[in-house]
PDB file of N, CA and C in Angstrom:
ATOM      1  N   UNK A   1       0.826  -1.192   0.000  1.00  0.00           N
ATOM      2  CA  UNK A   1       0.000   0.000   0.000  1.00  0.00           C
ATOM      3  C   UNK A   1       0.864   1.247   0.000  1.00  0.00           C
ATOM      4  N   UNK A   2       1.064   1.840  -0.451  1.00  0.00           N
ATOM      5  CA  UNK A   2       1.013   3.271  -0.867  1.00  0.00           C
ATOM      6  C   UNK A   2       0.569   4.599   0.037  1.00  0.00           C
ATOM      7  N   UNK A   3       2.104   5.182   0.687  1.00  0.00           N
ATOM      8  CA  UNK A   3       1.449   6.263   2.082  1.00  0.00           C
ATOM      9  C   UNK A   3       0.939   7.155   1.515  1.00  0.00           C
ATOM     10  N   UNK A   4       0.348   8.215   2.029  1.00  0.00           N
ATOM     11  CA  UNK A   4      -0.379   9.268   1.715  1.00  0.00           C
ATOM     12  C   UNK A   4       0.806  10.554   1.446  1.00  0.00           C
ATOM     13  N   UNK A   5       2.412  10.293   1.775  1.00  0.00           N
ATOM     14  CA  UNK A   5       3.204  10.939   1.098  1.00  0.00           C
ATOM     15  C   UNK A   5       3.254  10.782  -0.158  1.00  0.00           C
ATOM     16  N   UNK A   6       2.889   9.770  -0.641  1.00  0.00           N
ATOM     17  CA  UNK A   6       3.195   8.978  -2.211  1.00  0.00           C
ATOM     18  C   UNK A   6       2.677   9.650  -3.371  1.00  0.00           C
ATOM     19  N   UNK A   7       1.376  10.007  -2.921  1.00  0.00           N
ATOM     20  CA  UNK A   7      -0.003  10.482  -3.553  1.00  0.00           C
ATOM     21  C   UNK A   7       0.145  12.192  -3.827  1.00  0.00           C
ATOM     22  N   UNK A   8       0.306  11.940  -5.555  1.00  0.00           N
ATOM     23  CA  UNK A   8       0.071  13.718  -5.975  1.00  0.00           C
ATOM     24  C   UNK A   8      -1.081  14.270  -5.031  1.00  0.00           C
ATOM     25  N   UNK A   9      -0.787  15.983  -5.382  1.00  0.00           N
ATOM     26  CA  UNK A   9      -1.444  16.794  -4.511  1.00  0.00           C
ATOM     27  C   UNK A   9      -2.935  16.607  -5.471  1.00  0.00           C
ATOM     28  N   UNK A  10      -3.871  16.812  -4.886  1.00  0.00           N
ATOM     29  CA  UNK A  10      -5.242  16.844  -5.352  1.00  0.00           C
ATOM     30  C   UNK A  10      -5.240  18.419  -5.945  1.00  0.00           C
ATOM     31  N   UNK A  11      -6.063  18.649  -7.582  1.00  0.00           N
ATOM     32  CA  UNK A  11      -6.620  19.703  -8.016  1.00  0.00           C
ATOM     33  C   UNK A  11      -6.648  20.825  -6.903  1.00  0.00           C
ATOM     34  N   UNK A  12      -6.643  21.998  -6.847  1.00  0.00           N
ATOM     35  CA  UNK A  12      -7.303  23.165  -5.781  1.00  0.00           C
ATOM     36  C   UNK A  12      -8.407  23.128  -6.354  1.00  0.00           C
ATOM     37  N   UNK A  13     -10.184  23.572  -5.766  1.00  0.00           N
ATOM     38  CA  UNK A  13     -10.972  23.607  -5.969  1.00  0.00           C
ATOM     39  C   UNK A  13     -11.212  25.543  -6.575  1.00  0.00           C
ATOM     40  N   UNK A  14     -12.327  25.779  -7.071  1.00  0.00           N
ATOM     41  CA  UNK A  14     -12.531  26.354  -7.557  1.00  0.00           C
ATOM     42  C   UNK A  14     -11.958  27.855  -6.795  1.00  0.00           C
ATOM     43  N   UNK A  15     -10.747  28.715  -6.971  1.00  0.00           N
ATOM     44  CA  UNK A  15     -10.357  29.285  -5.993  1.00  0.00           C
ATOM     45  C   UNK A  15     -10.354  31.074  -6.658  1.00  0.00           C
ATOM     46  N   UNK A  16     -10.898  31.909  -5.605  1.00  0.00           N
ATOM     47  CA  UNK A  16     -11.319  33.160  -6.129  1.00  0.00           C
ATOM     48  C   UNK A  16     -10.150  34.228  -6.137  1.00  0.00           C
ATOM     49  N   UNK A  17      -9.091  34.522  -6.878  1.00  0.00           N
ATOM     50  CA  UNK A  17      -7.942  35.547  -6.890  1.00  0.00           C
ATOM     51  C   UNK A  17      -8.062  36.831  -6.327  1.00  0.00           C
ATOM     52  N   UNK A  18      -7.886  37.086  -4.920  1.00  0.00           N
ATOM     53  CA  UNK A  18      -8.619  38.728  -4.756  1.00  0.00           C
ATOM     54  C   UNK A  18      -7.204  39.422  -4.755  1.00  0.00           C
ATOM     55  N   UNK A  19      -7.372  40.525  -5.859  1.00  0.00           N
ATOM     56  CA  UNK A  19      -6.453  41.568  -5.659  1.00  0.00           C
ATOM     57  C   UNK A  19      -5.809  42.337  -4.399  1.00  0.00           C
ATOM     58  N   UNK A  20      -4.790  42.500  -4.334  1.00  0.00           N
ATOM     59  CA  UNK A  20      -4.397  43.363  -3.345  1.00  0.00           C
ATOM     60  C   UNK A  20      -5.132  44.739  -3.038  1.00  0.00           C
ATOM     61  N   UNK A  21      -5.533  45.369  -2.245  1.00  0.00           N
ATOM     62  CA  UNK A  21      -6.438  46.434  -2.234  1.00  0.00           C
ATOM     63  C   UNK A  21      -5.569  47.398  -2.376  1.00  0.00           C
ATOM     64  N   UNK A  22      -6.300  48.718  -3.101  1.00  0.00           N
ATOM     65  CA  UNK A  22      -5.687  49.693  -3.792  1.00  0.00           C
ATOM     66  C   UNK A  22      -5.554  50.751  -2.901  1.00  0.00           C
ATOM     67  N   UNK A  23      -4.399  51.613  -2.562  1.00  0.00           N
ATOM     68  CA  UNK A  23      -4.418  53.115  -1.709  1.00  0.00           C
ATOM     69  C   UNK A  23      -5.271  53.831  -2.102  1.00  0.00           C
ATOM     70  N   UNK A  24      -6.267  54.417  -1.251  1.00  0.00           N
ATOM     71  CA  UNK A  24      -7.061  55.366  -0.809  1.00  0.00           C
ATOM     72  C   UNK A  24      -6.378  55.983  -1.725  1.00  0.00           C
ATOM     73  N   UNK A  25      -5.335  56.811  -1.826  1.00  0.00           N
ATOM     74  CA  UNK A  25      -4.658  57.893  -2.172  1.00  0.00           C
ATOM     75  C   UNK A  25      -4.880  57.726  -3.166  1.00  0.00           C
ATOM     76  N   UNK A  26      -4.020  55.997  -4.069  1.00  0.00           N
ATOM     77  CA  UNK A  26      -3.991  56.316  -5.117  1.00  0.00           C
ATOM     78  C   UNK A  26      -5.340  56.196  -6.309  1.00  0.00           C
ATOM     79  N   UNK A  27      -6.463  56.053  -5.360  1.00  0.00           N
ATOM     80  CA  UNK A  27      -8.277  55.710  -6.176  1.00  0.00           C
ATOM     81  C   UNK A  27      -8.020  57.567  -6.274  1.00  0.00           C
ATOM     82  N   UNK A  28      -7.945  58.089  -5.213  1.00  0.00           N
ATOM     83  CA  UNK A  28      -8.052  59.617  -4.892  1.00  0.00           C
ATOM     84  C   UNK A  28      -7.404  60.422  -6.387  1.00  0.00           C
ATOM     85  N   UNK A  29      -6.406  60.083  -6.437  1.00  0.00           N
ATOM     86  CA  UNK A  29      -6.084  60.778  -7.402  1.00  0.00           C
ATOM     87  C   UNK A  29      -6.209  60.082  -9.131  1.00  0.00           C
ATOM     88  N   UNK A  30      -6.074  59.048  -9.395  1.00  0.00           N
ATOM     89  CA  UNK A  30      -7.092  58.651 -10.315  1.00  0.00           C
ATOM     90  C   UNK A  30      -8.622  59.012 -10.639  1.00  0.00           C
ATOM     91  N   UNK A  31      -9.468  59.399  -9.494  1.00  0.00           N
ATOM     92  CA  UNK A  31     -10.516  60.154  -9.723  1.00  0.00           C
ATOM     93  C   UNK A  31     -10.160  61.429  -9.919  1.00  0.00           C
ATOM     94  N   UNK A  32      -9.409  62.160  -9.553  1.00  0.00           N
ATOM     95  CA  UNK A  32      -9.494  63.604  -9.584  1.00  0.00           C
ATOM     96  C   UNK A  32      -9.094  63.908 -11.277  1.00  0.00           C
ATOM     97  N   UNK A  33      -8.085  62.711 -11.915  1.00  0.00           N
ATOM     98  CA  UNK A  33      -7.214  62.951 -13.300  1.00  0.00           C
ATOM     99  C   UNK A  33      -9.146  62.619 -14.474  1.00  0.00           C
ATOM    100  N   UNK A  34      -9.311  61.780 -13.647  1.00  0.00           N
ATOM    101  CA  UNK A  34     -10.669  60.801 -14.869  1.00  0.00           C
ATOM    102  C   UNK A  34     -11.688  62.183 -14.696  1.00  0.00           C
ATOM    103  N   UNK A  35     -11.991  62.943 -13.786  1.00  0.00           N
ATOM    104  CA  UNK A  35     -12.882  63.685 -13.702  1.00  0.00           C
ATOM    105  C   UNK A  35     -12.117  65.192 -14.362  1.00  0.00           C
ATOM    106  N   UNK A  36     -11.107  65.417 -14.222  1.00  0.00           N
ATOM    107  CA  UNK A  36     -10.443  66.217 -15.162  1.00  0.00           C
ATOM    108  C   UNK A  36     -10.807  66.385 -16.404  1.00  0.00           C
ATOM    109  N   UNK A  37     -10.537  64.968 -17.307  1.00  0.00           N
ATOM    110  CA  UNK A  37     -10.688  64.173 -18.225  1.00  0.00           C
ATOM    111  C   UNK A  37     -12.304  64.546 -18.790  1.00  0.00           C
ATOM    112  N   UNK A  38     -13.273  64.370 -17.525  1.00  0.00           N
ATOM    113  CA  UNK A  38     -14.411  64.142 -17.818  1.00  0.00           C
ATOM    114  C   UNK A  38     -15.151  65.321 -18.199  1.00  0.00           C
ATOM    115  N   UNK A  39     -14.509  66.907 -17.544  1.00  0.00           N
ATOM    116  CA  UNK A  39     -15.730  67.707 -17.659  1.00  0.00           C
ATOM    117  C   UNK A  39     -14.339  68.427 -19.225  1.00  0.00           C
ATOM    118  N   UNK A  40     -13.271  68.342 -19.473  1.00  0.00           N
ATOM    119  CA  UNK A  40     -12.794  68.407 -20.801  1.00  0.00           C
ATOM    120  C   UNK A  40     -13.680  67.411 -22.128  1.00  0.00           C
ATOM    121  N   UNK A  41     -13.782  66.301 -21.757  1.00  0.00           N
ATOM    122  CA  UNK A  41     -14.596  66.234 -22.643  1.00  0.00           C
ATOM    123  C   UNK A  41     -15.959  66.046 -23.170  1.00  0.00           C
ATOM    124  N   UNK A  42     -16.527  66.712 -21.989  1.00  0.00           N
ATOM    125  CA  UNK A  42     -17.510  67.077 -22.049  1.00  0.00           C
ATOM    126  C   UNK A  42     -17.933  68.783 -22.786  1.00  0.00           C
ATOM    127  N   UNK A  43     -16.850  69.462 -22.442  1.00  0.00           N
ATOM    128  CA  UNK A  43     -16.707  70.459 -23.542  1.00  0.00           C
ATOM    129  C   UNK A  43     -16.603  70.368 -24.512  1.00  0.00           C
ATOM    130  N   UNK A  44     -15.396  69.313 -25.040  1.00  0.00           N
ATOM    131  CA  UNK A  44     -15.702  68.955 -26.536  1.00  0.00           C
ATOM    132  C   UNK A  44     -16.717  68.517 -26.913  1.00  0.00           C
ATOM    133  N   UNK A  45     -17.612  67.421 -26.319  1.00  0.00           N
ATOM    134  CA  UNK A  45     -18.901  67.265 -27.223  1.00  0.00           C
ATOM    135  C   UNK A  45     -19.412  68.043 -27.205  1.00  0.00           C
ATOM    136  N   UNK A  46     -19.574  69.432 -26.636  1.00  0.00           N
ATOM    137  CA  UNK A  46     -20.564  70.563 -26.394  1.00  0.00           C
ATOM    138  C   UNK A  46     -20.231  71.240 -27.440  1.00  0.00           C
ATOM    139  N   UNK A  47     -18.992  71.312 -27.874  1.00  0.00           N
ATOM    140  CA  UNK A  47     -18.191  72.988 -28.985  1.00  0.00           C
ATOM    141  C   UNK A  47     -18.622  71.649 -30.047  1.00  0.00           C
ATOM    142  N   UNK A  48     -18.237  70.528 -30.191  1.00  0.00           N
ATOM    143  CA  UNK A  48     -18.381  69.819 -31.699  1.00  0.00           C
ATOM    144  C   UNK A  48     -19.829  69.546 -32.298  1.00  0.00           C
ATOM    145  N   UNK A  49     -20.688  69.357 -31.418  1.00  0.00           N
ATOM    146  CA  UNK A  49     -22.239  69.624 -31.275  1.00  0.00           C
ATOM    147  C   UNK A  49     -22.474  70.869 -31.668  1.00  0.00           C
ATOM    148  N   UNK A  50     -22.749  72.159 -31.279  1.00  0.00           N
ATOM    149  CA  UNK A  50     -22.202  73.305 -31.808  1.00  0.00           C
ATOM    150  C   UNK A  50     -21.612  73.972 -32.902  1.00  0.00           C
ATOM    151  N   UNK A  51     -20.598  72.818 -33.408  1.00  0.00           N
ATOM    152  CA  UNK A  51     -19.809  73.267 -34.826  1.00  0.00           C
ATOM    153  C   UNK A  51     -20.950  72.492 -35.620  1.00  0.00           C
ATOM    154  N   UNK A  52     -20.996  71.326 -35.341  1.00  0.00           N
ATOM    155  CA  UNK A  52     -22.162  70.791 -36.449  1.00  0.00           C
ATOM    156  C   UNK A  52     -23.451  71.220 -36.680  1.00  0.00           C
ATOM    157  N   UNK A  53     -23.787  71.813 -35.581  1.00  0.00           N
ATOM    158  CA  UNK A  53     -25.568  72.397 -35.627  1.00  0.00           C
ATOM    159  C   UNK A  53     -25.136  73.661 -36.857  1.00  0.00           C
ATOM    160  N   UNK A  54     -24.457  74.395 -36.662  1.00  0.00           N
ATOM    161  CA  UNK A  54     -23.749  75.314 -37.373  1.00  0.00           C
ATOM    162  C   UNK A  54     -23.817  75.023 -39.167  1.00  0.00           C
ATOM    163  N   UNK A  55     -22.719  74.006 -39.324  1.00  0.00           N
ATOM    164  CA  UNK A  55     -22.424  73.520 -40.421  1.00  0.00           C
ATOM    165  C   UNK A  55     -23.681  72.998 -41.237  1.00  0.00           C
ATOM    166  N   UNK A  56     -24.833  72.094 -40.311  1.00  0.00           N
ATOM    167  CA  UNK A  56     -26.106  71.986 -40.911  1.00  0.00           C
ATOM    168  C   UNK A  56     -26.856  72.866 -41.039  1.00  0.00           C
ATOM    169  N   UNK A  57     -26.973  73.804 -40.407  1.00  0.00           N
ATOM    170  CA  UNK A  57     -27.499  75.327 -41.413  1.00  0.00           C
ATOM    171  C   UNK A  57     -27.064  76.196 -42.032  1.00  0.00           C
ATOM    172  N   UNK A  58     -25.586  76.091 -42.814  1.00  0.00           N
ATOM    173  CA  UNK A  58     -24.999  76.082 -43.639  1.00  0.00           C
ATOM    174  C   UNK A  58     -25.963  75.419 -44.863  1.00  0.00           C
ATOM    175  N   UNK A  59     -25.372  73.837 -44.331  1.00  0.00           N
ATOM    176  CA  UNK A  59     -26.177  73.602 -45.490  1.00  0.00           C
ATOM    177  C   UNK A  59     -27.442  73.518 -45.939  1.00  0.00           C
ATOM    178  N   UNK A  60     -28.251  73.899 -45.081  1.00  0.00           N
ATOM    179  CA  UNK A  60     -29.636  73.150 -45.229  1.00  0.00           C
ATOM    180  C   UNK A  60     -29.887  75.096 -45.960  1.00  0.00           C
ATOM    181  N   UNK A  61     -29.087  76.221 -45.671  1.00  0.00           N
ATOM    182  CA  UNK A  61     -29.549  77.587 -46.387  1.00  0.00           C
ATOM    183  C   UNK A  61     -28.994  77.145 -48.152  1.00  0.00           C
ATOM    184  N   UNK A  62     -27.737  76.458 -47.967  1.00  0.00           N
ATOM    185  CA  UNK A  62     -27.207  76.257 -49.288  1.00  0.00           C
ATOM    186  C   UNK A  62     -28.071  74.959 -50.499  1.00  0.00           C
ATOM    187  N   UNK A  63     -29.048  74.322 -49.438  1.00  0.00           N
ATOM    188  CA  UNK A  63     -29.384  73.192 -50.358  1.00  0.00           C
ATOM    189  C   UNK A  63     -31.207  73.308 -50.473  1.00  0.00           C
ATOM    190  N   UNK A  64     -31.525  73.645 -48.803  1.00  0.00           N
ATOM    191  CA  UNK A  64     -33.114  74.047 -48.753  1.00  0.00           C
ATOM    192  C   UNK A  64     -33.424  72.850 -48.132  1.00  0.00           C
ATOM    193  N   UNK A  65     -32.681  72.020 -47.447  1.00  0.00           N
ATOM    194  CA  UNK A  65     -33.035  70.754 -46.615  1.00  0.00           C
ATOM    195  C   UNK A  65     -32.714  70.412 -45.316  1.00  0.00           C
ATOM    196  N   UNK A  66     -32.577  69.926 -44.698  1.00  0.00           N
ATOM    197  CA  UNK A  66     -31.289  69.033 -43.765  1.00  0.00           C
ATOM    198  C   UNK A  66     -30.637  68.041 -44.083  1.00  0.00           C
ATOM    199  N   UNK A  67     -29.254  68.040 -43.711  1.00  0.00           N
ATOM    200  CA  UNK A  67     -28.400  67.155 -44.157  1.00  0.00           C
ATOM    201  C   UNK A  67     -28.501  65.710 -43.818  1.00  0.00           C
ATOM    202  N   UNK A  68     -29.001  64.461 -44.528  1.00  0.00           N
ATOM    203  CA  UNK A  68     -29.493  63.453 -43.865  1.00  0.00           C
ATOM    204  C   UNK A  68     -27.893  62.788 -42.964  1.00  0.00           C
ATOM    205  N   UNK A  69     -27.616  61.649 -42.935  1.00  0.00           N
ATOM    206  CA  UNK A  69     -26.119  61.188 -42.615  1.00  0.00           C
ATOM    207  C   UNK A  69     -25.482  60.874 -43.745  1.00  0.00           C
ATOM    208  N   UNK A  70     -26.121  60.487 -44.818  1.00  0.00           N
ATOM    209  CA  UNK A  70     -24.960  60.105 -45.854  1.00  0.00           C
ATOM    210  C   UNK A  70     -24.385  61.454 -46.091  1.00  0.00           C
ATOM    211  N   UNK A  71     -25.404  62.701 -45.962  1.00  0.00           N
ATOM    212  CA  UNK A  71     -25.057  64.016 -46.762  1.00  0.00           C
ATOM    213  C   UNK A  71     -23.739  64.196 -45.949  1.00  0.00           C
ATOM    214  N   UNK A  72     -24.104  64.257 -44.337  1.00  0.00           N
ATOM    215  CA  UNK A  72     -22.863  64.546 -43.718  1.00  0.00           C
ATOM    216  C   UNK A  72     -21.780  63.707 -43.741  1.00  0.00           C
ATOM    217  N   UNK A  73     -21.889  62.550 -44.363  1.00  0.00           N
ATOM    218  CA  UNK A  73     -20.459  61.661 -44.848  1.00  0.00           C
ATOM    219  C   UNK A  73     -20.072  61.957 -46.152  1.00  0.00           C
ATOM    220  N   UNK A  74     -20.417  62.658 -47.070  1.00  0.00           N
ATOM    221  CA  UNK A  74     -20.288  63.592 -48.341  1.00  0.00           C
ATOM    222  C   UNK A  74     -19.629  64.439 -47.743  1.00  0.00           C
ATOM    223  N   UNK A  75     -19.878  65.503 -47.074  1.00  0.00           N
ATOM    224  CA  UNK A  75     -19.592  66.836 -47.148  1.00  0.00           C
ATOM    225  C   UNK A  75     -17.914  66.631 -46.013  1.00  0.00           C
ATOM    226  N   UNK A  76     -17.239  67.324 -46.606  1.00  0.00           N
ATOM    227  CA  UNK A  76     -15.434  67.081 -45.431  1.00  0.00           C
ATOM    228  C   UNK A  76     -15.645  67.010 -44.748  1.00  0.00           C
ATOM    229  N   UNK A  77     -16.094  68.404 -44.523  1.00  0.00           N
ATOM    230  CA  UNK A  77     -15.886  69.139 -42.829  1.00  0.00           C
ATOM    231  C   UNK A  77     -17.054  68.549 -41.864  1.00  0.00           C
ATOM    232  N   UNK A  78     -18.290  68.403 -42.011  1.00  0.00           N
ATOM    233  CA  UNK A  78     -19.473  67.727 -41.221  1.00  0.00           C
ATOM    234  C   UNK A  78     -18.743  66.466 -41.076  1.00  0.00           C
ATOM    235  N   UNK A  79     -18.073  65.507 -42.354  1.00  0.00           N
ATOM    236  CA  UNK A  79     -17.893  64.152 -41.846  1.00  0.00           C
ATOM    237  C   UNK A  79     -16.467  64.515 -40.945  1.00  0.00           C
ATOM    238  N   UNK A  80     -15.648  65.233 -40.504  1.00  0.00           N
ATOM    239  CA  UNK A  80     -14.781  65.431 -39.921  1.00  0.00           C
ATOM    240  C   UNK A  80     -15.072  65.758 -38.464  1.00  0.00           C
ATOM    241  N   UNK A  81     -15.773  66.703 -38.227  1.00  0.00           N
ATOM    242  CA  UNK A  81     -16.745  67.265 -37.004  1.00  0.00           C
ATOM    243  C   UNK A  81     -17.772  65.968 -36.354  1.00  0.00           C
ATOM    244  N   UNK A  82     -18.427  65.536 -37.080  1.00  0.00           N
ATOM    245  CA  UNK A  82     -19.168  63.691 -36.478  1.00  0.00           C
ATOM    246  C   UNK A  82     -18.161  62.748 -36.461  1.00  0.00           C
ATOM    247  N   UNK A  83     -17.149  62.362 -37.311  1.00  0.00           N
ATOM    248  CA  UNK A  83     -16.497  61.521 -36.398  1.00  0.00           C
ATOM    249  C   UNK A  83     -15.400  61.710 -35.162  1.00  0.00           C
ATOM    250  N   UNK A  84     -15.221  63.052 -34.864  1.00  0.00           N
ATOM    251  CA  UNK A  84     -14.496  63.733 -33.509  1.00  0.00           C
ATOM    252  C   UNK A  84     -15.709  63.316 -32.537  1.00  0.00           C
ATOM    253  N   UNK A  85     -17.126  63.693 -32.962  1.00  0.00           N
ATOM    254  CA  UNK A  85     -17.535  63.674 -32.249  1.00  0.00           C
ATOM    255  C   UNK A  85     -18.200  62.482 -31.454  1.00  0.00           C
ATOM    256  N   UNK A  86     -18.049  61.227 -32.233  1.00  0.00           N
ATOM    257  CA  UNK A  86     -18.319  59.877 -32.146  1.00  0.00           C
ATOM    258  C   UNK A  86     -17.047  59.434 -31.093  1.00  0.00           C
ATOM    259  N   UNK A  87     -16.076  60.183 -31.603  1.00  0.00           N
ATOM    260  CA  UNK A  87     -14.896  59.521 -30.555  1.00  0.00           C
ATOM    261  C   UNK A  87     -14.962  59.909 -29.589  1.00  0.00           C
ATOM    262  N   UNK A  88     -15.147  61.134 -29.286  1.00  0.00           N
ATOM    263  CA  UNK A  88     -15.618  61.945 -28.568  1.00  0.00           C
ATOM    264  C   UNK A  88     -16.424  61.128 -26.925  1.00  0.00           C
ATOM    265  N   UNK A  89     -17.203  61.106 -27.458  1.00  0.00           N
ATOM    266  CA  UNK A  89     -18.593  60.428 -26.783  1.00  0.00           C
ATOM    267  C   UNK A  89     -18.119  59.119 -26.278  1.00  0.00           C
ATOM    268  N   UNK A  90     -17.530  58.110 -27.217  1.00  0.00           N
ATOM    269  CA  UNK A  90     -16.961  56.990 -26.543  1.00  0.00           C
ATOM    270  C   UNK A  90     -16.421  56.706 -25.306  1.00  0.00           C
ATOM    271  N   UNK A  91     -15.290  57.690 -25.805  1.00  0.00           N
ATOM    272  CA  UNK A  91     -14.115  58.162 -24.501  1.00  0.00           C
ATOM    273  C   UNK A  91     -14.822  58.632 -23.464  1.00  0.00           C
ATOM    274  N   UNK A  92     -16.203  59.573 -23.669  1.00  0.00           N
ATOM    275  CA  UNK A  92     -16.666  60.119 -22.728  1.00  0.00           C
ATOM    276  C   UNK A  92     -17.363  59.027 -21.653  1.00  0.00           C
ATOM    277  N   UNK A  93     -17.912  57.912 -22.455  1.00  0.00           N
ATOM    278  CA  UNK A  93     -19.023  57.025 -21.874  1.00  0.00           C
ATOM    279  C   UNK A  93     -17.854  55.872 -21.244  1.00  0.00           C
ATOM    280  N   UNK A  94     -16.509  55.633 -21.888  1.00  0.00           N
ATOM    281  CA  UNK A  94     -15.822  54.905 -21.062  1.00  0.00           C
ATOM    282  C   UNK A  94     -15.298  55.222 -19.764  1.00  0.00           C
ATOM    283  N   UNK A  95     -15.051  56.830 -19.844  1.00  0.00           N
ATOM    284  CA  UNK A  95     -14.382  57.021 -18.393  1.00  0.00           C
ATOM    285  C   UNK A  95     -15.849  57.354 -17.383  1.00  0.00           C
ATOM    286  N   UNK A  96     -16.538  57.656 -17.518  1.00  0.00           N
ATOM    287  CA  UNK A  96     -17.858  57.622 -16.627  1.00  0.00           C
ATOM    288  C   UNK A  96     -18.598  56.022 -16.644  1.00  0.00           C
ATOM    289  N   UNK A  97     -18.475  55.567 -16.990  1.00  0.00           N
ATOM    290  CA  UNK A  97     -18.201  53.745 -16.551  1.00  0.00           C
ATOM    291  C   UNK A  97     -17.056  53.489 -15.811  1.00  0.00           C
ATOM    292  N   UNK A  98     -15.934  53.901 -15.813  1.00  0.00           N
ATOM    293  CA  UNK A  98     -14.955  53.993 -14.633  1.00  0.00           C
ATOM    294  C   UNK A  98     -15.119  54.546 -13.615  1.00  0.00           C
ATOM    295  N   UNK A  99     -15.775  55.769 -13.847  1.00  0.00           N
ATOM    296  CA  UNK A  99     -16.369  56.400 -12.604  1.00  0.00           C
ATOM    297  C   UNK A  99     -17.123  56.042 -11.329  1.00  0.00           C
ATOM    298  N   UNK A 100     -18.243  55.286 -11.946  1.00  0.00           N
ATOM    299  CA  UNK A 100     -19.418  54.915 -11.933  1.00  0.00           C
ATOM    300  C   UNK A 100     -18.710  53.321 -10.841  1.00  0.00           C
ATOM    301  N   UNK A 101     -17.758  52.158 -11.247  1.00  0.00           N
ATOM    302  CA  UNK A 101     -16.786  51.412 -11.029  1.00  0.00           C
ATOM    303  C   UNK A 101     -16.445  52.190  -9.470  1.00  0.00           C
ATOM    304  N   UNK A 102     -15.740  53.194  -9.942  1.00  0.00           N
ATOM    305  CA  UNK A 102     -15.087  53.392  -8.743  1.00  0.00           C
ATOM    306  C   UNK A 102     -15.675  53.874  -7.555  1.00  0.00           C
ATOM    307  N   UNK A 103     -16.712  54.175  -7.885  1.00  0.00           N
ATOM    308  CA  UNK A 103     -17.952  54.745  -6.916  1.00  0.00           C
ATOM    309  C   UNK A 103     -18.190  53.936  -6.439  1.00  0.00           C
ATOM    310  N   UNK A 104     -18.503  52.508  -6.581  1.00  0.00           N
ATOM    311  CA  UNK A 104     -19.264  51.416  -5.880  1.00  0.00           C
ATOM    312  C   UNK A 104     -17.827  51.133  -5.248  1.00  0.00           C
ATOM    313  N   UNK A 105     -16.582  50.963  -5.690  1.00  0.00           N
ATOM    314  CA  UNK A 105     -15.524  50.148  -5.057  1.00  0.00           C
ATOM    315  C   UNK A 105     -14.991  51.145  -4.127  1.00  0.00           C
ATOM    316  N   UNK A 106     -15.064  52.370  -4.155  1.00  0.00           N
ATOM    317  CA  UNK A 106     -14.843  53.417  -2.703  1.00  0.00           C
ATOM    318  C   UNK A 106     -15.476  53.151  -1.373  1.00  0.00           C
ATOM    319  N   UNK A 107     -17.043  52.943  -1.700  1.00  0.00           N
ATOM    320  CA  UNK A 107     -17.856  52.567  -0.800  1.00  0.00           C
ATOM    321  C   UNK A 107     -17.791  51.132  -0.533  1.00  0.00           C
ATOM    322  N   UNK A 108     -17.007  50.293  -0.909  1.00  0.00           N
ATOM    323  CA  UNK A 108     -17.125  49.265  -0.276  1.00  0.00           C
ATOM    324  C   UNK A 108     -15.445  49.158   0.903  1.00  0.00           C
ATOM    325  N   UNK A 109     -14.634  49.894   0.340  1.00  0.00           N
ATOM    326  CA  UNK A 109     -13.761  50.291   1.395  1.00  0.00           C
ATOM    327  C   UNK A 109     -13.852  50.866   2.588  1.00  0.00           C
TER     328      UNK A 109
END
């Protein structure tokens, strides 16, 4: 028979990795940079929103319409101004999902 030194170690069962917990300080100042971040680009969607409302009554005096989306993927400058502003918005909706993240994980500290 065979001692129980003999015998490989058994699988670990299903085991949960918890991160080391993060400095106060350093959540602290990661929020202060993301919220920096946040009300900057929140200006930009405001001025690029703005440039485009603009640019569509441009055209809509130059054509007698509104510009549907293909028009504004025709025209340079509109398709230049919507896709800033698509990126725009992304970036915006990713770091306020971080936000949003770090809000619940503050309060659980």
């Amino acid at each position: 028979m065979k001692d129980a030194m003999d015998l490989p170690p058994s699988p670990p069962m299903h085991q949960v990795q918890v991160d080391p917990p993060l400095s106060r300080q350093s959540l602290v100042g990661e929020n202060e940079s993301n919220f920096n971040k946040l009300n900057s680009l929140t200006r930009l969607v405001s001025n690029l929103k703005k440039t485009l409302r603009s640019l569509e009554e441009e055209y809509e005096q130059l054509f007698g319409y509104k510009p549907s989306k293909a028009d504004k993927m025709k025209h340079k400058d509109m398709k230049k101004v919507v896709l800033q502003l698509v990126k725009a918005r992304k970036e915006l909706k990713g770091i306020s999902i971080m936000n949003k993240t770090f809000s619940t994980y503050s309060t659980i500290i």
